[in-house]
N, C-alpha and C. Protein backbone atom coordinates (compact mmCIF):
# COMPACT_ATOMS: atom_id res chain seq x y z
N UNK A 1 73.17 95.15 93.20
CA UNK A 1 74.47 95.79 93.06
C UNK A 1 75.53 94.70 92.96
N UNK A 2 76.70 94.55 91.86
CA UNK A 2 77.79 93.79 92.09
C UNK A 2 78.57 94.51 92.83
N UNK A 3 79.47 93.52 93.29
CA UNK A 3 80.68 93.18 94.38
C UNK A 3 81.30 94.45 93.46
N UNK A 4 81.97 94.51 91.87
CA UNK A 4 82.51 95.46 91.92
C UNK A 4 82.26 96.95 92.37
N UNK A 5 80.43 97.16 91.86
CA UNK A 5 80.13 98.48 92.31
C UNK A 5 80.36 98.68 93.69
N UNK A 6 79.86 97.68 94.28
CA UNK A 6 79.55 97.90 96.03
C UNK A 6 81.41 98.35 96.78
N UNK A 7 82.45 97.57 95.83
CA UNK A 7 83.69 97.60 96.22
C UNK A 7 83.60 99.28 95.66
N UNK A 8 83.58 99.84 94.65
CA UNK A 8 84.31 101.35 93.65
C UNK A 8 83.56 101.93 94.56
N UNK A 9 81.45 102.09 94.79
CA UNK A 9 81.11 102.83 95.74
C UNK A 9 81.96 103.34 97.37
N UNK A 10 82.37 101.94 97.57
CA UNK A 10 83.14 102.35 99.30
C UNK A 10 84.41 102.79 99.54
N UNK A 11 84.94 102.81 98.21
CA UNK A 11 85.93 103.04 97.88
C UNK A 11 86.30 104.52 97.96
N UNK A 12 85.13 105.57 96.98
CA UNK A 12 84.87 106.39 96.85
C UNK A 12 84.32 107.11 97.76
N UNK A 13 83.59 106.62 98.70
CA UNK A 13 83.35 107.27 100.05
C UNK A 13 84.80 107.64 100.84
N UNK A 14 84.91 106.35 101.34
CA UNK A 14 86.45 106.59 102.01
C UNK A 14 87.43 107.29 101.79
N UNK A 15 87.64 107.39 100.04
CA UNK A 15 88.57 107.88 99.74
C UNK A 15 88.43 109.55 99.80
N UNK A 16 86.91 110.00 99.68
CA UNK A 16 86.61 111.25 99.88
C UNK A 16 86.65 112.21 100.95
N UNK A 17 85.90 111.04 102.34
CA UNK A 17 86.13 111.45 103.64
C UNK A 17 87.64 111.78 103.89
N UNK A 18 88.73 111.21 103.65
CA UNK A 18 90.17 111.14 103.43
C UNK A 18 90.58 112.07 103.10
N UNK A 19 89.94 111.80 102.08
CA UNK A 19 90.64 114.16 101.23
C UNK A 19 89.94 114.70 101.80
N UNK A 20 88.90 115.04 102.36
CA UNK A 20 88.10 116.33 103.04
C UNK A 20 88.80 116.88 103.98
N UNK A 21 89.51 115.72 104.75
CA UNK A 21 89.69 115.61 106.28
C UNK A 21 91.27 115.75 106.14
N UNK A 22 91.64 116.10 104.83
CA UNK A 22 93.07 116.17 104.80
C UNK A 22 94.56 114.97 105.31
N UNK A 23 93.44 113.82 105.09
CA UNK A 23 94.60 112.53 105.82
C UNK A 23 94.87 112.11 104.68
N UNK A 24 94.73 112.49 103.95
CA UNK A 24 95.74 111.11 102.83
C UNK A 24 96.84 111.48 102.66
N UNK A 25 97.76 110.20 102.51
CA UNK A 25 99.19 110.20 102.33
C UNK A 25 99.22 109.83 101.04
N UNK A 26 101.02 109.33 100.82
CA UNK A 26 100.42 109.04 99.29
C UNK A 26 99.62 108.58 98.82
N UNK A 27 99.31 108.81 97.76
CA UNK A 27 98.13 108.37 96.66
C UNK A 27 97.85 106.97 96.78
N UNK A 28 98.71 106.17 95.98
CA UNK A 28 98.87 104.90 95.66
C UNK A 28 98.67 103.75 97.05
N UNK A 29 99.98 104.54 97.84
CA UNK A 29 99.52 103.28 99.47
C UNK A 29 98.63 103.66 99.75
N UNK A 30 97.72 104.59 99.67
CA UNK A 30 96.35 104.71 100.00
C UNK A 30 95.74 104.22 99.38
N UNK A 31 95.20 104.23 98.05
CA UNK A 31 94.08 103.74 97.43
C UNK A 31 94.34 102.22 97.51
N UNK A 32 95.60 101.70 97.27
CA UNK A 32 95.74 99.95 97.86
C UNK A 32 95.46 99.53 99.32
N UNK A 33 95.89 100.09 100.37
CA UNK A 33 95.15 100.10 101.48
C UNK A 33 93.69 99.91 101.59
N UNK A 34 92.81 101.19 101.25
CA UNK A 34 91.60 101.11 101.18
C UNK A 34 91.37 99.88 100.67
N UNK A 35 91.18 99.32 99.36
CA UNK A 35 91.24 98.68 98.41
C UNK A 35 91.45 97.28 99.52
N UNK A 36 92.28 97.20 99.89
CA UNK A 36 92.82 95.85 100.44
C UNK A 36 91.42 95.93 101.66
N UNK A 37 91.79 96.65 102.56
CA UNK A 37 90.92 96.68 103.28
C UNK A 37 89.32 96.49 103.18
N UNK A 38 88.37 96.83 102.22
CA UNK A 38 87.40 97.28 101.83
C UNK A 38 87.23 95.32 100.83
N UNK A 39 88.01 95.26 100.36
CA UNK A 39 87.60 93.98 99.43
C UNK A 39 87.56 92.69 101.05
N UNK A 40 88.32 92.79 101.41
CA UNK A 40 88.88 91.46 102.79
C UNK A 40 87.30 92.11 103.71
N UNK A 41 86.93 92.78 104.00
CA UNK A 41 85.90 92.84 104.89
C UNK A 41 84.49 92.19 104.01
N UNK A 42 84.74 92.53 102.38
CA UNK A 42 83.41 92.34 101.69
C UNK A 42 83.19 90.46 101.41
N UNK A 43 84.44 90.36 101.40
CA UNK A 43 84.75 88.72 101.21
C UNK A 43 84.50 87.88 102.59
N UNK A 44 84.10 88.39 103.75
CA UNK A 44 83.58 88.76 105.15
C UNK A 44 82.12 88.60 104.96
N UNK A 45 81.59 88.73 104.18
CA UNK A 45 80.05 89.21 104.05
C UNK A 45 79.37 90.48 103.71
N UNK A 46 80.29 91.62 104.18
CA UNK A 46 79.48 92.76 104.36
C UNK A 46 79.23 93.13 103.24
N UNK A 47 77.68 93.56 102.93
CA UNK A 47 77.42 94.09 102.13
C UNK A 47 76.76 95.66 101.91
N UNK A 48 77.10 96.26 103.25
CA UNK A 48 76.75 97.38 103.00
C UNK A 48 77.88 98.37 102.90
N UNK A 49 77.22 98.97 102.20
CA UNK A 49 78.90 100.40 101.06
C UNK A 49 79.39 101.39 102.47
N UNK A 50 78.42 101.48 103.54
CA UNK A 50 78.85 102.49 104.37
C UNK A 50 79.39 101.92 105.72
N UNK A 51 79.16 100.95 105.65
CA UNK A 51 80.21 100.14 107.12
C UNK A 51 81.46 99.48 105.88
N UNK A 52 81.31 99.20 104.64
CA UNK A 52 82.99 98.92 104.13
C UNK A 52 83.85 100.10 104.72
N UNK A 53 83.29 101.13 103.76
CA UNK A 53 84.31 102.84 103.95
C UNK A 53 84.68 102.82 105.11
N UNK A 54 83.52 103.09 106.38
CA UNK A 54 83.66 103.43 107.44
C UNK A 54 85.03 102.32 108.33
N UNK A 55 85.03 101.05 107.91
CA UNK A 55 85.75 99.94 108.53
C UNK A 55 87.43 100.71 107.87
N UNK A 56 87.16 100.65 106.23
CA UNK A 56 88.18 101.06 105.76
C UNK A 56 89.12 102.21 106.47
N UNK A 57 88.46 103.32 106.70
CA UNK A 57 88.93 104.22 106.99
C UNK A 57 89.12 104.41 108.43
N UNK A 58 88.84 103.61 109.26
CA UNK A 58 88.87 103.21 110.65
C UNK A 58 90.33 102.69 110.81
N UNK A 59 90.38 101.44 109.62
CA UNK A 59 91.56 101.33 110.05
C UNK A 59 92.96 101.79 109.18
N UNK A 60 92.50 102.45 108.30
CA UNK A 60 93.39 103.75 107.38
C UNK A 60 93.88 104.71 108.97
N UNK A 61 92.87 105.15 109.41
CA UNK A 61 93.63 105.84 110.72
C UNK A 61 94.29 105.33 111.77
N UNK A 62 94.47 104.18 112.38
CA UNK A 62 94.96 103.52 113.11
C UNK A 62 96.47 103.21 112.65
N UNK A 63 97.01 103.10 110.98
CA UNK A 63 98.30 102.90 110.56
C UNK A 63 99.37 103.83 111.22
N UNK A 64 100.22 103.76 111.12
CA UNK A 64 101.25 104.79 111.94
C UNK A 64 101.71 105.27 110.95
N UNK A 65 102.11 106.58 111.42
CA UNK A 65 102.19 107.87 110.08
C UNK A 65 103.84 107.75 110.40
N UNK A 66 104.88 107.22 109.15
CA UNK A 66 105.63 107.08 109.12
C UNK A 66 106.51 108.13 108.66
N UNK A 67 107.49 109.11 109.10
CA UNK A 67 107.92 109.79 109.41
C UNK A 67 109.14 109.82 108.28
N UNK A 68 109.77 110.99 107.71
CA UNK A 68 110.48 110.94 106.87
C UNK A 68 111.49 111.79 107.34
N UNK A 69 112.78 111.04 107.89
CA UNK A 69 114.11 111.64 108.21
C UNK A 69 114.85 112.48 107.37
């Protein structure tokens, strides 16, 4: 598998668990988030697609949900 598939695969997990679960915010800071997140852990070593997502989206939930006055 290349780095790109292994990156679009975890990508696509995460991003799915996300919509199921009804957390995604916008579109865009999300998919760059993930994205950021998911590439910096793989450049780390990891090469498996289901601890990227899972890391990704671990810390996709931990961001603070910024509030619109």
């Amino acid at each position: 598998m290349t780095d790109t598939d292994l990156i679009e695969q975890s990508f696509a997990i995460a991003w799915s668990v996300l919509e199921r679960t009804g957390e995604l915010r916008e579109p865009n800071w999300s998919a760059n988030f993930l994205l950021d997140e998911i590439i910096e852990r793989s450049r780390c070593g990891e090469r498996r697609r289901l601890v990227l997502s899972n890391y990704a989206i671990d810390a996709y939930r931990r961001q603070p949900i910024k509030l619109v006055s």
